[in-house]
N, C-alpha and C. Protein backbone atom coordinates (compact mmCIF):
# COMPACT_ATOMS: atom_id res chain seq x y z
N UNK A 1 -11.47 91.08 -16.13
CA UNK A 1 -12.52 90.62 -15.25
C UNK A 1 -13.35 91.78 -14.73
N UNK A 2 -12.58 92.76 -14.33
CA UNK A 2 -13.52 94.03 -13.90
C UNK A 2 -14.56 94.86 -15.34
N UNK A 3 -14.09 94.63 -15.92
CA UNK A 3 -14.66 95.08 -17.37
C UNK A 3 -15.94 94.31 -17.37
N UNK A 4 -15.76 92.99 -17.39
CA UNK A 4 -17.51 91.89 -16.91
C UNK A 4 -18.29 92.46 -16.08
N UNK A 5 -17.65 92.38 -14.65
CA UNK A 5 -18.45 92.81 -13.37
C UNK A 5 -19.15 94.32 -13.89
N UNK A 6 -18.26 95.16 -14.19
CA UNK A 6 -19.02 96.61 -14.52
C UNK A 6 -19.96 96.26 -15.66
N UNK A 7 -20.11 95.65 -16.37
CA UNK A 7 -20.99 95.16 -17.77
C UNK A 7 -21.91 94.60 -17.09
N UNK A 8 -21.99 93.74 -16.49
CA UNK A 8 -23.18 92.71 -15.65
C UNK A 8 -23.44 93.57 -14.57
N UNK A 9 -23.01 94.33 -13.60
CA UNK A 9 -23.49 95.36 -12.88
C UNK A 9 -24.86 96.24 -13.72
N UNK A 10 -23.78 97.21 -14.38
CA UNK A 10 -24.71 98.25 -15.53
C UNK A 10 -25.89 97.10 -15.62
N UNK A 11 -25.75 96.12 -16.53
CA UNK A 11 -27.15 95.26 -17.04
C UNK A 11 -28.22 95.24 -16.09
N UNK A 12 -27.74 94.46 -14.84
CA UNK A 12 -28.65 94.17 -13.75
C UNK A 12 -29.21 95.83 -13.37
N UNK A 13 -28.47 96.42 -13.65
CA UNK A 13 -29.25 98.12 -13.27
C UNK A 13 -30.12 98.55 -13.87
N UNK A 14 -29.89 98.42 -15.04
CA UNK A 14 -30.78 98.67 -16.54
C UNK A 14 -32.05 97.73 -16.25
N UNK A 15 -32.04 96.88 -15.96
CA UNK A 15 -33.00 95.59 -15.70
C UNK A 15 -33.92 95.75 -14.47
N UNK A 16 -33.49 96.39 -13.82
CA UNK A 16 -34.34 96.68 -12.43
C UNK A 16 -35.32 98.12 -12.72
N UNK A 17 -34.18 98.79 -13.18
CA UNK A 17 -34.75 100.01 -13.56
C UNK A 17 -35.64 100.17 -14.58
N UNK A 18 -36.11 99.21 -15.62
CA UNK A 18 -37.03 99.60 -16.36
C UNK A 18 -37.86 98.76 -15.80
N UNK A 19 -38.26 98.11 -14.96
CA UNK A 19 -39.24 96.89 -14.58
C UNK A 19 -39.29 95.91 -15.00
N UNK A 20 -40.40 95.34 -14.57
CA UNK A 20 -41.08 94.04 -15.24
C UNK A 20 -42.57 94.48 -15.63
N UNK A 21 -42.64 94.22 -17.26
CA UNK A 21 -43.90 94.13 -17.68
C UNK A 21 -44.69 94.22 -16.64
N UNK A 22 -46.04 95.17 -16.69
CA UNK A 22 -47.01 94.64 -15.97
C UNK A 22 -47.42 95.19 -14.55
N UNK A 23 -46.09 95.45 -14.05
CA UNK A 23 -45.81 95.88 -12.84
C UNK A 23 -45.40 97.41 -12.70
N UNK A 24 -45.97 98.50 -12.02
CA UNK A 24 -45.69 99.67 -11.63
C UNK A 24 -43.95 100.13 -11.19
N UNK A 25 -44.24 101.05 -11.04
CA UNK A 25 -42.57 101.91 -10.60
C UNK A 25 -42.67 101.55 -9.15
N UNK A 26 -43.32 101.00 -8.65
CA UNK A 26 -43.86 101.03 -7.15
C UNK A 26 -43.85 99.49 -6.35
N UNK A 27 -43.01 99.03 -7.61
CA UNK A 27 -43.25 97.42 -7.85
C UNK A 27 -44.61 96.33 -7.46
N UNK A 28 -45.41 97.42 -7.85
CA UNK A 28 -47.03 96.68 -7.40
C UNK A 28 -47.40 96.17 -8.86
N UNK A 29 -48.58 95.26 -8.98
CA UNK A 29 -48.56 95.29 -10.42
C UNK A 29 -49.82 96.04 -10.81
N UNK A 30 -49.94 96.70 -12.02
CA UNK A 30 -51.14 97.19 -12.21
C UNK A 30 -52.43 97.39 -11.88
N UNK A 31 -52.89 96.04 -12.27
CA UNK A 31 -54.35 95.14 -11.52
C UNK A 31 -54.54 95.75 -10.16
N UNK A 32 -53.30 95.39 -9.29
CA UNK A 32 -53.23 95.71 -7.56
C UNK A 32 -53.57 97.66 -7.73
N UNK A 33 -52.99 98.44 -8.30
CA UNK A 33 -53.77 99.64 -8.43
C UNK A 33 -54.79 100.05 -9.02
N UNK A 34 -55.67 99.28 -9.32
CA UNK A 34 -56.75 99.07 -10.09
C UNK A 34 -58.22 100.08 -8.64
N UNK A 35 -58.89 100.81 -9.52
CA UNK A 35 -60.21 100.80 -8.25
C UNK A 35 -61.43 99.90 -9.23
N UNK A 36 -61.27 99.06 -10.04
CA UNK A 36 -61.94 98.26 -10.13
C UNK A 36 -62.76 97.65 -9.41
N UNK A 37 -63.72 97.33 -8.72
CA UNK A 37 -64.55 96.62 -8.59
C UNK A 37 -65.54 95.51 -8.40
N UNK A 38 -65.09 94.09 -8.49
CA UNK A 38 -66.01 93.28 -9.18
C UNK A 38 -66.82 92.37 -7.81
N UNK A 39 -67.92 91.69 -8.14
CA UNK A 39 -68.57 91.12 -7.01
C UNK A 39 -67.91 89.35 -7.07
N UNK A 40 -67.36 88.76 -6.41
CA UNK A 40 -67.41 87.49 -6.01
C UNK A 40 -68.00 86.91 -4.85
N UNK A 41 -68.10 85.50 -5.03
CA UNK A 41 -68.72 84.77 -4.50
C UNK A 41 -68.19 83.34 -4.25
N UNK A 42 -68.92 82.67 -3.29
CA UNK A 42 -68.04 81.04 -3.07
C UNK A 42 -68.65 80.51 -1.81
N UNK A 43 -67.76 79.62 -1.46
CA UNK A 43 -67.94 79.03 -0.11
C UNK A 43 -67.02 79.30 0.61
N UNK A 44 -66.96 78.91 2.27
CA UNK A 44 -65.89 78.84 3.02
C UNK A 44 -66.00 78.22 3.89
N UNK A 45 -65.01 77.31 3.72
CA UNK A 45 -64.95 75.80 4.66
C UNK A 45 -64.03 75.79 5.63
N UNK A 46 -63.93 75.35 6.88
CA UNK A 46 -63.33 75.20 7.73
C UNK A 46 -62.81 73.66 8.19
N UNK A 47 -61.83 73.27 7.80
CA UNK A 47 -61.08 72.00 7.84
C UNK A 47 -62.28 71.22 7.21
N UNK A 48 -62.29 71.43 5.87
CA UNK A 48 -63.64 70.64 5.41
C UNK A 48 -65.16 70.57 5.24
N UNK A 49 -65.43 71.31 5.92
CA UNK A 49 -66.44 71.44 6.65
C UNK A 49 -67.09 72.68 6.32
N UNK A 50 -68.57 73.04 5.51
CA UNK A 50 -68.69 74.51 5.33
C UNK A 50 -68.66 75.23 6.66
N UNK A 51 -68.32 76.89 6.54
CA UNK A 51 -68.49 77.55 7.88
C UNK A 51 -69.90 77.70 7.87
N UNK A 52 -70.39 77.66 9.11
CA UNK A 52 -71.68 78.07 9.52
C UNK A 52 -71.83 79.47 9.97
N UNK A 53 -72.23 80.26 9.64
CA UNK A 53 -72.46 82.04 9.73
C UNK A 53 -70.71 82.69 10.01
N UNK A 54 -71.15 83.83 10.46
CA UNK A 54 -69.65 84.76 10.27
C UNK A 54 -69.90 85.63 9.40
N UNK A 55 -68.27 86.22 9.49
CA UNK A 55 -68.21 87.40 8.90
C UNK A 55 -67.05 86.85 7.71
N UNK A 56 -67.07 87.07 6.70
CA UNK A 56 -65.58 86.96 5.68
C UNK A 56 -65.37 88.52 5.68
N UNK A 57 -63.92 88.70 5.40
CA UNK A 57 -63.19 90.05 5.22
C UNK A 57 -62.13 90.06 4.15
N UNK A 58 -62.52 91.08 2.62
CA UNK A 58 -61.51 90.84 2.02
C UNK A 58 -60.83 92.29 2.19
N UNK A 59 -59.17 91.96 1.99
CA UNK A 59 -58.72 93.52 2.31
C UNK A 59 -57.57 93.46 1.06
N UNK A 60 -58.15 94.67 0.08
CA UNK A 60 -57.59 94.93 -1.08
C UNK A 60 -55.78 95.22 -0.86
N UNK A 61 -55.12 95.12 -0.90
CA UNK A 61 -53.21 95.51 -0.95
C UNK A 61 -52.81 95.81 -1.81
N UNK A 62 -52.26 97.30 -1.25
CA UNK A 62 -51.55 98.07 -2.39
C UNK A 62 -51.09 99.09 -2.13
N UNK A 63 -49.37 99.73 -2.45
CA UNK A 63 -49.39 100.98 -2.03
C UNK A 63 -50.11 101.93 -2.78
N UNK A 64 -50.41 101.82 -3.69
CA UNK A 64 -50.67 102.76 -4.80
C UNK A 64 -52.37 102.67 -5.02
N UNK A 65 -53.07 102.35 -4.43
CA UNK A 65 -54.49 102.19 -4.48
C UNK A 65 -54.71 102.83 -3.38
N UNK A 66 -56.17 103.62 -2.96
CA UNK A 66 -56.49 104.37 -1.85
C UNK A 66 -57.48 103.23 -1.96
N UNK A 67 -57.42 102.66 -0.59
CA UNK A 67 -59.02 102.22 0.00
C UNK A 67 -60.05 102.27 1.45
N UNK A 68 -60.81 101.99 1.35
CA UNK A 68 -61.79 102.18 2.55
C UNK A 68 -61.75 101.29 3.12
N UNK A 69 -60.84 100.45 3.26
CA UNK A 69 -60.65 99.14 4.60
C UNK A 69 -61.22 98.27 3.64
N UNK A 70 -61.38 96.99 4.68
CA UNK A 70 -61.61 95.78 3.81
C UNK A 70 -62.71 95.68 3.83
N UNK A 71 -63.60 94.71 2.95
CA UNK A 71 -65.19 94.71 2.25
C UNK A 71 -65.43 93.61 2.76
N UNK A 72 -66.45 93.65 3.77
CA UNK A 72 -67.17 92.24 4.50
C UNK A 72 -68.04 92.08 3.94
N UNK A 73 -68.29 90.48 4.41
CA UNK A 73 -69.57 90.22 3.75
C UNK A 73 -70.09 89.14 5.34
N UNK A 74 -71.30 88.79 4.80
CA UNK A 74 -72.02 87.79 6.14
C UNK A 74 -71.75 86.54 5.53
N UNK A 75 -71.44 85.40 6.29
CA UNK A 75 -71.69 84.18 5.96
C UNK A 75 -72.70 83.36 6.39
N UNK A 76 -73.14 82.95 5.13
CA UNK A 76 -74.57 82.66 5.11
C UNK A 76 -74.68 80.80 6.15
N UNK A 77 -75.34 80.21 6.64
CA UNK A 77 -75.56 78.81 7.58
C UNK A 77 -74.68 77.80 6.55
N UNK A 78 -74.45 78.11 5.72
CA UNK A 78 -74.59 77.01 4.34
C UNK A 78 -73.15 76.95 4.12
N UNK A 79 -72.06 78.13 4.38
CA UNK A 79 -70.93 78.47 3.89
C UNK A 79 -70.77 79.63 2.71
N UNK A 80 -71.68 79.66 2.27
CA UNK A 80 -71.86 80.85 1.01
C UNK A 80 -71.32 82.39 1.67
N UNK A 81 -70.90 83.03 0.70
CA UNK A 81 -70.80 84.73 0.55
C UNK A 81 -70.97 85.19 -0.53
N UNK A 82 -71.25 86.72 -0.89
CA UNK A 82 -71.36 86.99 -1.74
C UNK A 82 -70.95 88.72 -1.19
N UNK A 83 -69.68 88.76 -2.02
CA UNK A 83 -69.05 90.48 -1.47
C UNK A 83 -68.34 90.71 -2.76
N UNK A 84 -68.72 92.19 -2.70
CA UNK A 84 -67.94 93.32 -3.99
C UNK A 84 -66.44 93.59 -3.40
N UNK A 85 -65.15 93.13 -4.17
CA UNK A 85 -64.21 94.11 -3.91
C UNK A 85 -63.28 94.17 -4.69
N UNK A 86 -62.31 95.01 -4.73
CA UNK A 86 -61.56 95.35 -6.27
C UNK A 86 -60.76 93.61 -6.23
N UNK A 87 -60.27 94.37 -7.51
CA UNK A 87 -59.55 93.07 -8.27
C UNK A 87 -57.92 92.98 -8.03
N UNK A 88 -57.26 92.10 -7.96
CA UNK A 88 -56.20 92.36 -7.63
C UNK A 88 -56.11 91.45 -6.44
N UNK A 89 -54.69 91.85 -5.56
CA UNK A 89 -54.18 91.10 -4.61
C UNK A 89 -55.24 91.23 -3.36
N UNK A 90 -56.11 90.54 -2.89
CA UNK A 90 -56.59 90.59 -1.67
C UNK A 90 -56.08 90.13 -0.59
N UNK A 91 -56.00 90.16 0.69
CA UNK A 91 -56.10 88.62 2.17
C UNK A 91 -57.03 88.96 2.70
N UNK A 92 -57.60 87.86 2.59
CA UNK A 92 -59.04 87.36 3.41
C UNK A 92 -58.97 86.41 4.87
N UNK A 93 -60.36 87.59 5.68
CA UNK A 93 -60.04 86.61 6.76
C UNK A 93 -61.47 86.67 7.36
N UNK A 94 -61.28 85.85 8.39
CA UNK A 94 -62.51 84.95 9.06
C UNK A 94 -62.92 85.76 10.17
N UNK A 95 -64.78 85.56 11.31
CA UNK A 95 -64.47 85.78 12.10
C UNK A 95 -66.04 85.15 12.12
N UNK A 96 -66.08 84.77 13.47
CA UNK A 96 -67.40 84.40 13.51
C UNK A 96 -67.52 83.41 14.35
N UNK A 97 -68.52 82.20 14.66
CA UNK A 97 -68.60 81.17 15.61
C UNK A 97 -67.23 80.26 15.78
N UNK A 98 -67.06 79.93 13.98
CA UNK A 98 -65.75 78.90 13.81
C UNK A 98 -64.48 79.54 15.06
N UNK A 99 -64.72 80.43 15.30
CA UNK A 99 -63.03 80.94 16.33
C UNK A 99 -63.51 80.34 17.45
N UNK A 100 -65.10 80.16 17.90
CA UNK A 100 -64.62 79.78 19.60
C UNK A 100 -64.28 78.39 19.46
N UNK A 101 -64.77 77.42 18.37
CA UNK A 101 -63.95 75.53 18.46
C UNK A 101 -62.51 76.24 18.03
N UNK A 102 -62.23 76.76 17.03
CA UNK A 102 -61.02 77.14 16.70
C UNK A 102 -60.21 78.39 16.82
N UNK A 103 -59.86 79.11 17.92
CA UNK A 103 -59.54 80.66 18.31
C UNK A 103 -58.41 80.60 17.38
N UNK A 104 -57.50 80.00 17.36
CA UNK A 104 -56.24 80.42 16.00
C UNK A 104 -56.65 80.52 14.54
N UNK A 105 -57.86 79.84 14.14
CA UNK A 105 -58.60 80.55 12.92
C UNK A 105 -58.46 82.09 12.67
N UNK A 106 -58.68 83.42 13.79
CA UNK A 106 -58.45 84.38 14.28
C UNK A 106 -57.43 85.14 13.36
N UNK A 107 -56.50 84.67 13.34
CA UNK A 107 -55.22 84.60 12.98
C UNK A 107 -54.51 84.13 11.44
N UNK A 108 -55.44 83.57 10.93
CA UNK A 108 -55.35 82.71 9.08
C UNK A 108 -55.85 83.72 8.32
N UNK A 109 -55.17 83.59 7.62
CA UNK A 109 -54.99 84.98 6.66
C UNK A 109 -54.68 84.29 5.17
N UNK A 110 -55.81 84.46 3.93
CA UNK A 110 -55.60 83.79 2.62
C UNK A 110 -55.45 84.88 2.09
N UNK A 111 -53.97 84.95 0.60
CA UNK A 111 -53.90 85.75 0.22
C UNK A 111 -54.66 85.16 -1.32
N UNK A 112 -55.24 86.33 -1.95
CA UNK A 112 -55.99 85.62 -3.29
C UNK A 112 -55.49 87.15 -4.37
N UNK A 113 -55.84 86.67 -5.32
CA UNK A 113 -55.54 87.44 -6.30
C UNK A 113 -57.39 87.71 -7.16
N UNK A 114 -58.10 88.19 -7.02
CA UNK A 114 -59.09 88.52 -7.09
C UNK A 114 -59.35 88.48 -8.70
N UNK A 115 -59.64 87.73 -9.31
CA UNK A 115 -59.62 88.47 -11.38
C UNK A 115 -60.76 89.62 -11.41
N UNK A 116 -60.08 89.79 -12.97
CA UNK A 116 -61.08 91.11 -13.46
C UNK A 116 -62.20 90.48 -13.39
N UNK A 117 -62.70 89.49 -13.52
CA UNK A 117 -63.79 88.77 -14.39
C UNK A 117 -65.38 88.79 -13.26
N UNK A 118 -64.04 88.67 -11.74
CA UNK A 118 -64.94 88.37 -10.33
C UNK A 118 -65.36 87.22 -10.13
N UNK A 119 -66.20 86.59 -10.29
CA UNK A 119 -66.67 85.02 -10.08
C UNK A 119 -66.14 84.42 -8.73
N UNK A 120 -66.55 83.31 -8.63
CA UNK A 120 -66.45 82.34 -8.12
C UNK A 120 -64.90 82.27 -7.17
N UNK A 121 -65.29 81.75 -5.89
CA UNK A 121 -63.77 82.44 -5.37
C UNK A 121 -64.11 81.25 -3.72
N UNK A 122 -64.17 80.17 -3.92
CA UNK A 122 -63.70 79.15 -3.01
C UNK A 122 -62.36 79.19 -2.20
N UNK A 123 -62.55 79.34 -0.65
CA UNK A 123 -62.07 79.08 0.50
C UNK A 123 -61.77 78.33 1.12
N UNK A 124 -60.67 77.80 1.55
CA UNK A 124 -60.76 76.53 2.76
C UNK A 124 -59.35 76.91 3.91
N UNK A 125 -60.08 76.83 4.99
CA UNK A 125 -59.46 77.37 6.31
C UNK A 125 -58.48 76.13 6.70
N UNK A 126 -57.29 76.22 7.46
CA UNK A 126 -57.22 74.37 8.25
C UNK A 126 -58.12 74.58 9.12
């Protein structure tokens, strides 16, 4: 029986230690250390409802990426944005009129995964 455990030990060691595809020594995945770039765009709705002006904030995550804080953009009367920021794991957050009906908005935090491609990148708050 100890002969298993040390066999399935070793394995699971071997297995951690070379990674997972895809993913850094740092257990980030690639993409997330990326200084890539790309511009997206979308709406952002608040329980349904487009937001009316504000600020959106996306903030790139990663240990292994250096960045300059997160990349705002204005929100346009309509719900629209349109902001550059790398690709990879973002959380995005709100700030603007929607907090004084809703002050715990403040506080909502979307995590997105940003593609290489950039595009199109729809929001919805509760």
């Amino acid at each position: 029986m100890r002969r298993v455990q040390g066999y399935l030990g070793t394995t699971f060691a071997a297995i951690a230690l070379a990674g997972v595809p895809g993913y850094g020594g740092d257990g980030t995945r690639a993409v997330d250390r990326s200084s890539t770039e790309v511009k997206v765009s979308g709406t952002i709705k608040v329980k349904g409802a487009p937001m009316r002006g504000g600020e959106v904030t996306f903030s790139p995550l990663s240990a292994g990426r250096v960045t300059g804080g997160g990349k705002a953009a204005k929100v346009n009367n309509d719900g629209t944005y349109e902001v550059t920021t790398f690709v990879g794991h973002n959380d995005v957050r709100i700030s603007g009129p929607a907090l004084k009906k809703e002050p715990m908005l403040g506080y909502a935090t979307k995590s997105i995964d940003v593609p290489s491609a950039g595009g199109p990148v729809d929001l919805e708050f509760p």
